[in-house]
PDB file of N, CA and C in Angstrom:
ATOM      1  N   UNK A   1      88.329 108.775 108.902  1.00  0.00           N
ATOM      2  CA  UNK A   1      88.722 109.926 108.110  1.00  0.00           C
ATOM      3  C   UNK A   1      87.485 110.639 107.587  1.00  0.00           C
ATOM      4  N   UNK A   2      86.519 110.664 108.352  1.00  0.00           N
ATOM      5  CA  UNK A   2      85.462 111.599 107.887  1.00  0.00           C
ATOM      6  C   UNK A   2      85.650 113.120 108.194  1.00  0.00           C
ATOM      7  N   UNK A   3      85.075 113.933 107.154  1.00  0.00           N
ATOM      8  CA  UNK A   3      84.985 115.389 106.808  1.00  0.00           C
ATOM      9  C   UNK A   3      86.415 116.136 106.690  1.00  0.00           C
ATOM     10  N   UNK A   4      87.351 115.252 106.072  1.00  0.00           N
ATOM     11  CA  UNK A   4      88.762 115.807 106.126  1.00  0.00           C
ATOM     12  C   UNK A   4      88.751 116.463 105.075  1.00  0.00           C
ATOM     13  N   UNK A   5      89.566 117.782 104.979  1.00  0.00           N
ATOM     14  CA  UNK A   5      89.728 118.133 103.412  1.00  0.00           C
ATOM     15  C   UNK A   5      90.468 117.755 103.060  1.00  0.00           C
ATOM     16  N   UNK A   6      90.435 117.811 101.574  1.00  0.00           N
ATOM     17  CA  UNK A   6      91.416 116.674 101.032  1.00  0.00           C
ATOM     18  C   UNK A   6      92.859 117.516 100.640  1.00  0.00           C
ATOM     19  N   UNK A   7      93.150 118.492 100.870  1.00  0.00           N
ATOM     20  CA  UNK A   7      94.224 118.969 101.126  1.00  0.00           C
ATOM     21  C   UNK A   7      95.465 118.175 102.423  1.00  0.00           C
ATOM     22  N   UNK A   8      94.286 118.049 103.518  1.00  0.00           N
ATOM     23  CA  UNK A   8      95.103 117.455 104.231  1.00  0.00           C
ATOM     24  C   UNK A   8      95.294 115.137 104.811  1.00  0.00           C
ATOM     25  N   UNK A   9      94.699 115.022 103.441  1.00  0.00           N
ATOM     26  CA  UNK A   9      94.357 113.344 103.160  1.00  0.00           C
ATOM     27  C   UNK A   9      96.167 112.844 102.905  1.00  0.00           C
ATOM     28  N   UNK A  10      96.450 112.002 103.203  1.00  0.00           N
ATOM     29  CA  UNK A  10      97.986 111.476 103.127  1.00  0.00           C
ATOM     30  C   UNK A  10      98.011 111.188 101.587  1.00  0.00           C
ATOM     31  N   UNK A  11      99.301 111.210 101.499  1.00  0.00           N
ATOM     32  CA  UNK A  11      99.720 111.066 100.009  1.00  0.00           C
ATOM     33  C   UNK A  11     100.636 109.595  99.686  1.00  0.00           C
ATOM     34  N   UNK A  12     100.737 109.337  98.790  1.00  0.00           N
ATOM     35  CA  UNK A  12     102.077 108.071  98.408  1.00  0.00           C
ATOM     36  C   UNK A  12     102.274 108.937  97.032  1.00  0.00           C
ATOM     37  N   UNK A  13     103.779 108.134  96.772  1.00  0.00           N
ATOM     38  CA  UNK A  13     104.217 108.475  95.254  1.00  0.00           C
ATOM     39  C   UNK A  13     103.922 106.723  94.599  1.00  0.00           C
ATOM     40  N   UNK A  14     103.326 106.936  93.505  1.00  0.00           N
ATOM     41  CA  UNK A  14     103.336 105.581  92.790  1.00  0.00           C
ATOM     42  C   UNK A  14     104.661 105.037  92.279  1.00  0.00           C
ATOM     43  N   UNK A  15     104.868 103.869  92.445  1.00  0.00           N
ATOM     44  CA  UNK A  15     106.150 103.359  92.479  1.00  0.00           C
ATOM     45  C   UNK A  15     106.768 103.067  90.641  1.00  0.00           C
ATOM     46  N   UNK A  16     105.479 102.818  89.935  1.00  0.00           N
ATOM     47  CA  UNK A  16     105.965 103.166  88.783  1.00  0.00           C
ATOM     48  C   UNK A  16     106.230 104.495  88.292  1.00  0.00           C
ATOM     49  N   UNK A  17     104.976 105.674  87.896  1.00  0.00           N
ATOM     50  CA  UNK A  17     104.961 106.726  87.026  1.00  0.00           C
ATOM     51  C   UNK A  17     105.616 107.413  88.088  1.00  0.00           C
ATOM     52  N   UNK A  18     105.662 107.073  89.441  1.00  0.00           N
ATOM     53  CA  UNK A  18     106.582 108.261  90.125  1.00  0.00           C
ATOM     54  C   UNK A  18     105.577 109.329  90.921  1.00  0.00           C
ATOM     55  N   UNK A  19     104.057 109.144  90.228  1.00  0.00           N
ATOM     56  CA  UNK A  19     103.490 110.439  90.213  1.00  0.00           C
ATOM     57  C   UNK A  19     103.460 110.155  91.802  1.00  0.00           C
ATOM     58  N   UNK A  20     102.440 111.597  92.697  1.00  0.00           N
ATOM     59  CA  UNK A  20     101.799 111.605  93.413  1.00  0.00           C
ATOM     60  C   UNK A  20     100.693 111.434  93.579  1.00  0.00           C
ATOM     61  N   UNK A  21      99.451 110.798  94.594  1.00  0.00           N
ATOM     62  CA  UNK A  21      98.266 110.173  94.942  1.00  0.00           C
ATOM     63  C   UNK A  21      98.148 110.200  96.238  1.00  0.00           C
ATOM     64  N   UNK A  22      96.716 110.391  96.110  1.00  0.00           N
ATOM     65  CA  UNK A  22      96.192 110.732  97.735  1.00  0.00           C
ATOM     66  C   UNK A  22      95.020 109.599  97.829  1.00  0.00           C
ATOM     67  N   UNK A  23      95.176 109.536  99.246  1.00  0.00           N
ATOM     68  CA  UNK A  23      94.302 108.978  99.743  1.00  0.00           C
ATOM     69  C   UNK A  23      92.847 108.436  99.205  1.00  0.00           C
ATOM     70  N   UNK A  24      92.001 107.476  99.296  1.00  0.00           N
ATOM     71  CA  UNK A  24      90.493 107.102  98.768  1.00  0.00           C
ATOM     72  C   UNK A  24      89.858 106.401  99.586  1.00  0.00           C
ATOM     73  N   UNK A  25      88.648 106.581  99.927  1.00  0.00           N
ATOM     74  CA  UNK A  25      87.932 106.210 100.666  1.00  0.00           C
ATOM     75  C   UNK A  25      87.958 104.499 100.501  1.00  0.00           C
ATOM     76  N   UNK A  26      88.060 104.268  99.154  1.00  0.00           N
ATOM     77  CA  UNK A  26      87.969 102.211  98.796  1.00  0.00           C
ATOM     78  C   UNK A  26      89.095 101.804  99.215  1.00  0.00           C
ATOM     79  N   UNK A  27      90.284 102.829  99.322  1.00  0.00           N
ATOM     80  CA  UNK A  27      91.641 102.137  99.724  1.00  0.00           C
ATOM     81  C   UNK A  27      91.910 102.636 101.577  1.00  0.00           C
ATOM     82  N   UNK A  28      90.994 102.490 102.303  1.00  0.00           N
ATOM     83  CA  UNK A  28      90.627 102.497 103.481  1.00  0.00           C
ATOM     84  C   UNK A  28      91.380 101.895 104.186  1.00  0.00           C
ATOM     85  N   UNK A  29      91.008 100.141 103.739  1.00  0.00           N
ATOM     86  CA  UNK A  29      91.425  99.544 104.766  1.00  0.00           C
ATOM     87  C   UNK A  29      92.949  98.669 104.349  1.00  0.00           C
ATOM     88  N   UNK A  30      93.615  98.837 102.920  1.00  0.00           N
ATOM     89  CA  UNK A  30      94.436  98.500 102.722  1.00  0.00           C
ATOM     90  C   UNK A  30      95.587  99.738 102.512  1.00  0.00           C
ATOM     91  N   UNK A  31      95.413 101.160 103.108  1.00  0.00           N
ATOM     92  CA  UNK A  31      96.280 101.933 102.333  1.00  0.00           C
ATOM     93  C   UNK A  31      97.718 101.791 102.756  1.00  0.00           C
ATOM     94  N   UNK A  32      98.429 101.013 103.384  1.00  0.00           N
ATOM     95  CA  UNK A  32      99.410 100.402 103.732  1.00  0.00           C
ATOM     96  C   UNK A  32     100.253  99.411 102.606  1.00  0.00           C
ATOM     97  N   UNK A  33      99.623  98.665 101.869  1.00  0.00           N
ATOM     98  CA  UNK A  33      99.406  97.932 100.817  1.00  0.00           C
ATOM     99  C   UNK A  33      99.315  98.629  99.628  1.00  0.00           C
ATOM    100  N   UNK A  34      98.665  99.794  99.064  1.00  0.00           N
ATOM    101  CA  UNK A  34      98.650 100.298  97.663  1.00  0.00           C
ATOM    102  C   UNK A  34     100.244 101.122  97.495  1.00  0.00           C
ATOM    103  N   UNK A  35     100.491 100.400  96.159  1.00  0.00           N
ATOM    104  CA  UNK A  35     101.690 101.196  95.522  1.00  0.00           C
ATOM    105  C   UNK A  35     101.516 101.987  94.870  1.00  0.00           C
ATOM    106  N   UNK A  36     100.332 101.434  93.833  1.00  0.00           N
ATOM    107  CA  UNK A  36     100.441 102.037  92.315  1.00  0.00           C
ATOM    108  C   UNK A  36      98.366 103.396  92.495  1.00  0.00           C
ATOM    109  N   UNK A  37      99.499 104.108  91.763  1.00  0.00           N
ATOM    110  CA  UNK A  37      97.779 104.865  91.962  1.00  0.00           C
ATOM    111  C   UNK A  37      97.185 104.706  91.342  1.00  0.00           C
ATOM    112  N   UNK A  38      96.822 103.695  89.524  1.00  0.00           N
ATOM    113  CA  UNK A  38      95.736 103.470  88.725  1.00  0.00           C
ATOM    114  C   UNK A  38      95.593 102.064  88.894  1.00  0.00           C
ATOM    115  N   UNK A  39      95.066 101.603  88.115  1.00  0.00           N
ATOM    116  CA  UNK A  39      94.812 100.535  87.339  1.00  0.00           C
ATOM    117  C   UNK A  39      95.969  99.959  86.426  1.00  0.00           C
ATOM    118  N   UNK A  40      96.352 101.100  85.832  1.00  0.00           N
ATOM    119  CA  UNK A  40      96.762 101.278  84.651  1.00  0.00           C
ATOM    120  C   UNK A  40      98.160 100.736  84.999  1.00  0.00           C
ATOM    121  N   UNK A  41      99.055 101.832  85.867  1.00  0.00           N
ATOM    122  CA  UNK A  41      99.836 101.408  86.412  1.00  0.00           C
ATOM    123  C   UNK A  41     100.448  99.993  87.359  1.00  0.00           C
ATOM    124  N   UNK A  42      99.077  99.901  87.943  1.00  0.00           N
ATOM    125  CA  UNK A  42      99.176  98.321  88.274  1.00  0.00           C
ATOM    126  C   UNK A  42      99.201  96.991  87.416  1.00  0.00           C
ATOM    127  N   UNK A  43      98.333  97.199  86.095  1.00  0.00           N
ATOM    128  CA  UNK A  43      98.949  96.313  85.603  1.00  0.00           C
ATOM    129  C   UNK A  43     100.257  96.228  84.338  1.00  0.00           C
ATOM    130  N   UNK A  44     100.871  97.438  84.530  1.00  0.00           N
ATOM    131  CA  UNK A  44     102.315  97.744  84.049  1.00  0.00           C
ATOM    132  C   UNK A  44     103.436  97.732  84.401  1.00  0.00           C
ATOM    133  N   UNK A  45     102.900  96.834  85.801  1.00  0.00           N
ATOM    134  CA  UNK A  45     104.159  97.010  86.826  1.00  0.00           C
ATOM    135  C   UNK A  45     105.527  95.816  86.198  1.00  0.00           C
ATOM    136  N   UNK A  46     105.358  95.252  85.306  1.00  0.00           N
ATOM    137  CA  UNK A  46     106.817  94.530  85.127  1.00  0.00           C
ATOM    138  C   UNK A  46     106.847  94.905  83.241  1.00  0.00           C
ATOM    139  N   UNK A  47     106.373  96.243  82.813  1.00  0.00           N
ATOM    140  CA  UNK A  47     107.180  96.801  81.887  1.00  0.00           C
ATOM    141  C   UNK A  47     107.998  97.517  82.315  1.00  0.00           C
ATOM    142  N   UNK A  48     107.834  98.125  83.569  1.00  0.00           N
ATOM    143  CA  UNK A  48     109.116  99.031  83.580  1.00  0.00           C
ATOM    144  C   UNK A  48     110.450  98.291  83.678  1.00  0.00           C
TER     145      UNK A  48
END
């Protein structure tokens, strides 16, 4: 995924806040695997 704009980088919705999130270069080789788009959210995942 080099020189893509990031307009056109894939998206997920985070499974908690709902929000939308794009793509990151650190989540490369697992982006199959990420739910949550922070931190934050990841470790809030069993307040909801």
């Amino acid at each position: 995924m080099k020189n893509i704009k990031k307009e056109f980088l894939p998206q997920k919705i985070c499974v908690l806040c709902k929000r939308p999130f794009t793509w990151r270069k650190k989540w490369e080789k697992v982006w199959d695997e990420v739910k949550y788009c922070s931190d934050k959210c990841r470790k809030n995942k069993f307040k909801s």
